[in-house]
Protein backbone atom coordinates (compact mmCIF):
# COMPACT_ATOMS: atom_id res chain seq x y z
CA UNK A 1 97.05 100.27 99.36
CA UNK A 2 95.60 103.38 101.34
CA UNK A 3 92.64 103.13 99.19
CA UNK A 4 90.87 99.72 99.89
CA UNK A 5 88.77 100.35 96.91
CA UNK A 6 91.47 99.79 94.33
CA UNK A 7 90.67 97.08 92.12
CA UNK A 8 93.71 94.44 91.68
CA UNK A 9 93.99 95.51 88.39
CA UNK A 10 94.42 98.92 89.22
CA UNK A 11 96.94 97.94 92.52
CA UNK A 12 99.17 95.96 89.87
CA UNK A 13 99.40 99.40 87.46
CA UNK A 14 100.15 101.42 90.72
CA UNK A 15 103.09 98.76 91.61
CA UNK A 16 104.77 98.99 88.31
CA UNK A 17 104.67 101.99 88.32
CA UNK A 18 106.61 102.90 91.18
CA UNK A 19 109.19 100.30 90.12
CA UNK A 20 109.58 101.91 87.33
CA UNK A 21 109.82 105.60 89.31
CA UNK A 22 112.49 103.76 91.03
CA UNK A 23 114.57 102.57 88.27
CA UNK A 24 114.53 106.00 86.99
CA UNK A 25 116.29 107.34 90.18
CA UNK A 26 119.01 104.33 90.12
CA UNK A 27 119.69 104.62 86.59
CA UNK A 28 119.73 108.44 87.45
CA UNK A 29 122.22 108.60 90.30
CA UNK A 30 124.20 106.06 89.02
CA UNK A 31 125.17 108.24 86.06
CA UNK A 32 125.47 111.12 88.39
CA UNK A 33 128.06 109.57 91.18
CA UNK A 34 131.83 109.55 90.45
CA UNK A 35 132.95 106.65 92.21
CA UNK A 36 132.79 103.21 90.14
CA UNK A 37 131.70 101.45 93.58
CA UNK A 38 129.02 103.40 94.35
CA UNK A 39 127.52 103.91 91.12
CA UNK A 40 127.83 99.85 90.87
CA UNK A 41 125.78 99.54 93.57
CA UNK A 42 122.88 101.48 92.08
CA UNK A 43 123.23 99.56 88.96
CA UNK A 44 122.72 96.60 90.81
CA UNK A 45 119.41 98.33 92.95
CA UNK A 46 118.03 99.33 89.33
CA UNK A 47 118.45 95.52 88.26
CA UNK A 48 116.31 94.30 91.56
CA UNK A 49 113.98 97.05 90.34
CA UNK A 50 113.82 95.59 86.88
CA UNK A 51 113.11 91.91 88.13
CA UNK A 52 110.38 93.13 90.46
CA UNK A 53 108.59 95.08 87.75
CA UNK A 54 108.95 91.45 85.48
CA UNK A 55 107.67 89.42 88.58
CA UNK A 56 104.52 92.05 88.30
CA UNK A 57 104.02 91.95 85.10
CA UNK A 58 104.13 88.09 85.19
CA UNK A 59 101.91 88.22 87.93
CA UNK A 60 99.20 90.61 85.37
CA UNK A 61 99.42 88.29 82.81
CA UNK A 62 98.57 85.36 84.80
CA UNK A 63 95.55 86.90 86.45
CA UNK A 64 94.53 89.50 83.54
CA UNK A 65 94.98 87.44 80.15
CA UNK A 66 94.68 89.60 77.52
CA UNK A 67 94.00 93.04 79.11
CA UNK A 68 96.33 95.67 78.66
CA UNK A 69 98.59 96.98 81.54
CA UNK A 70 97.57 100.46 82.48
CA UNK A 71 99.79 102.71 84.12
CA UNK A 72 98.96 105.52 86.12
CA UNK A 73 100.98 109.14 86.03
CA UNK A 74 104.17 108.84 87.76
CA UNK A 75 103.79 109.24 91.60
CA UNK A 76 107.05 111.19 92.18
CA UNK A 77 106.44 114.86 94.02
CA UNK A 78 105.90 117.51 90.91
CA UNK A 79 109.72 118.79 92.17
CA UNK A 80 111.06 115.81 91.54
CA UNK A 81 109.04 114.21 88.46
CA UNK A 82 111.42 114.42 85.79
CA UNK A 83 114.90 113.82 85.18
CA UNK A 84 115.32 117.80 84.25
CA UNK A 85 114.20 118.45 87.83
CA UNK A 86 115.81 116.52 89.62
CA UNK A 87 118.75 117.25 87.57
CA UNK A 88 118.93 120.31 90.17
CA UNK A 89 118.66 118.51 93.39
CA UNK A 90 121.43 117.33 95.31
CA UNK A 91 122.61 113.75 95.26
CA UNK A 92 121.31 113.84 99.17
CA UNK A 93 118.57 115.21 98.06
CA UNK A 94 117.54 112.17 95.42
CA UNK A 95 118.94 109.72 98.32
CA UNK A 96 116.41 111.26 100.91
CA UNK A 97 113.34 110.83 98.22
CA UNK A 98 114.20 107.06 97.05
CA UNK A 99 114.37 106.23 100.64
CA UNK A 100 111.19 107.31 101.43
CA UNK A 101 109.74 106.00 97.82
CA UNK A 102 110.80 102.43 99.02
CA UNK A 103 109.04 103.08 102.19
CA UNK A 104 106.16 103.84 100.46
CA UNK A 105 106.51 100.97 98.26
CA UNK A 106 106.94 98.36 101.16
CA UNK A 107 103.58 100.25 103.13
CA UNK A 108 101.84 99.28 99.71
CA UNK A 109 102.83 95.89 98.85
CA UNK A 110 102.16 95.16 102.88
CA UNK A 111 98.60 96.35 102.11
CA UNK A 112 98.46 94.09 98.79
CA UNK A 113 99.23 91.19 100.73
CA UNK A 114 96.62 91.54 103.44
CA UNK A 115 93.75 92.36 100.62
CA UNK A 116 94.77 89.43 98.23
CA UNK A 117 93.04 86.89 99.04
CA UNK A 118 95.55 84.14 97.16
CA UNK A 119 98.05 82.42 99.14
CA UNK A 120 100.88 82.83 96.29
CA UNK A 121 99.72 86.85 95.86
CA UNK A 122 100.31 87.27 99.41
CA UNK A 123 103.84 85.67 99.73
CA UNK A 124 104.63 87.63 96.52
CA UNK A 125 103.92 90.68 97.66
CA UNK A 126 104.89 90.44 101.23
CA UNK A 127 108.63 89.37 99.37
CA UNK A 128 108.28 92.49 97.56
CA UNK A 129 107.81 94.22 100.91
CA UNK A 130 111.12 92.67 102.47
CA UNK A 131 112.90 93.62 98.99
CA UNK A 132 111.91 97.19 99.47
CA UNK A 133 112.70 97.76 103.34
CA UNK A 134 116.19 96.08 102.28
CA UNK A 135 116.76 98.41 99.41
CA UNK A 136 115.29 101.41 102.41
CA UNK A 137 118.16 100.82 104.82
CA UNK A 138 120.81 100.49 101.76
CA UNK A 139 119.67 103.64 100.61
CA UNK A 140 119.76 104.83 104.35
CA UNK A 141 123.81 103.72 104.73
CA UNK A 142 124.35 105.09 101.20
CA UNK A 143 122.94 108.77 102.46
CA UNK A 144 125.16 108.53 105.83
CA UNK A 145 127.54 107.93 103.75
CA UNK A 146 127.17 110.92 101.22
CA UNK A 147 127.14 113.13 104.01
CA UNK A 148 130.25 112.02 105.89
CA UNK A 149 132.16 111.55 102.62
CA UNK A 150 130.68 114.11 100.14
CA UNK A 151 133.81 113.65 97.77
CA UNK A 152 133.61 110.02 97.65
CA UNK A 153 130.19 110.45 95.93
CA UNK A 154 130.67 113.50 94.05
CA UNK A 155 134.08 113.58 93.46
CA UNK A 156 135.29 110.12 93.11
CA UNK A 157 137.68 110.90 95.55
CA UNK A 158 138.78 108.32 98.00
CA UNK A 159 138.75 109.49 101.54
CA UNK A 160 141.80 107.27 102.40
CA UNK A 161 144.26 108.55 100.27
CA UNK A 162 144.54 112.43 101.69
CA UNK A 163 147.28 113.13 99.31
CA UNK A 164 145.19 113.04 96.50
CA UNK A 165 144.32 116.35 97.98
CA UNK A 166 147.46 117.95 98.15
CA UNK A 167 148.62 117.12 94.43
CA UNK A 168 148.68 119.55 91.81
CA UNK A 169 146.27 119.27 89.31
């Protein structure tokens, strides 16, 4: 929460939000990968996405009874704000802008906890914070990955079986 003036209201909008921005990109690149273990494991990333967005909306209802969630404008860079544009980016690409979405993510819900002043706000969202920096450095092997075994991702290809290769198609 760069902006210490944010009302909790407004903090709780921002966090849904980018859950939501991020189970766009896992639904997203799970479509787009070839390999049935690699797309699973996005699936499952979109599904912790899912239950965080719940656990915030749970959390508005409790402390906002009746009020409306508002959501602000996605919070994705313009080149990547739509599934159209991104459409045109590289798997690395998407990989390199998730990771540093769930950075961003855990920086916020670090600065939620230190400005809520309620004990069970602050474990939430410092949980939040540890669910993000996990889902950073699984994102972080998944890009290493890519980028040593580019056919694994795009292809479906597994990089064990070198014959696959050499057979005619």
């Amino acid at each position: 929460m760069t902006d210490k003036h944010l009302t909790s209201l407004e903090a709780l909008g921002i966090a849904i939000r980018s859950e939501i921005d991020a189970q766009n990109l896992y639904e997203e690149l799970g479509q787009r990968i070839a390999s049935p273990a690699v797309a699973g494991r996005f699936k499952q990333l979109l599904k912790e996405e899912k239950q965080h967005q719940k656990i915030l909306e749970e959390m508005h209802s409790r402390y906002f009874p009746g009020t409306q969630i508002k959501l602000p404008p996605s919070i994705l860079p313009v080149s990547f704000s739509s599934k159209g544009k991104r459409i045109n980016k590289s798997v690395v690409d998407v990989l390199e802008l998730a990771i540093e979405e769930e950075r961003r993510s855990r920086e916020f819900y670090l600065d939620a906890a230190e400005q809520t002043p309620e004990l069970s706000g602050k474990r939430m969202f410092r949980f939040l914070a540890d669910m993000e920096f996990s889902h950073q450095m699984r994102l972080q092997a998944e890009i290493e990955l890519c980028k040593r075994y580019p056919a694994y991702f795009c292809g479906g290809q597994e990089p064990w079986k070198p014959e696959q290769t050499m057979r005619k198609k």
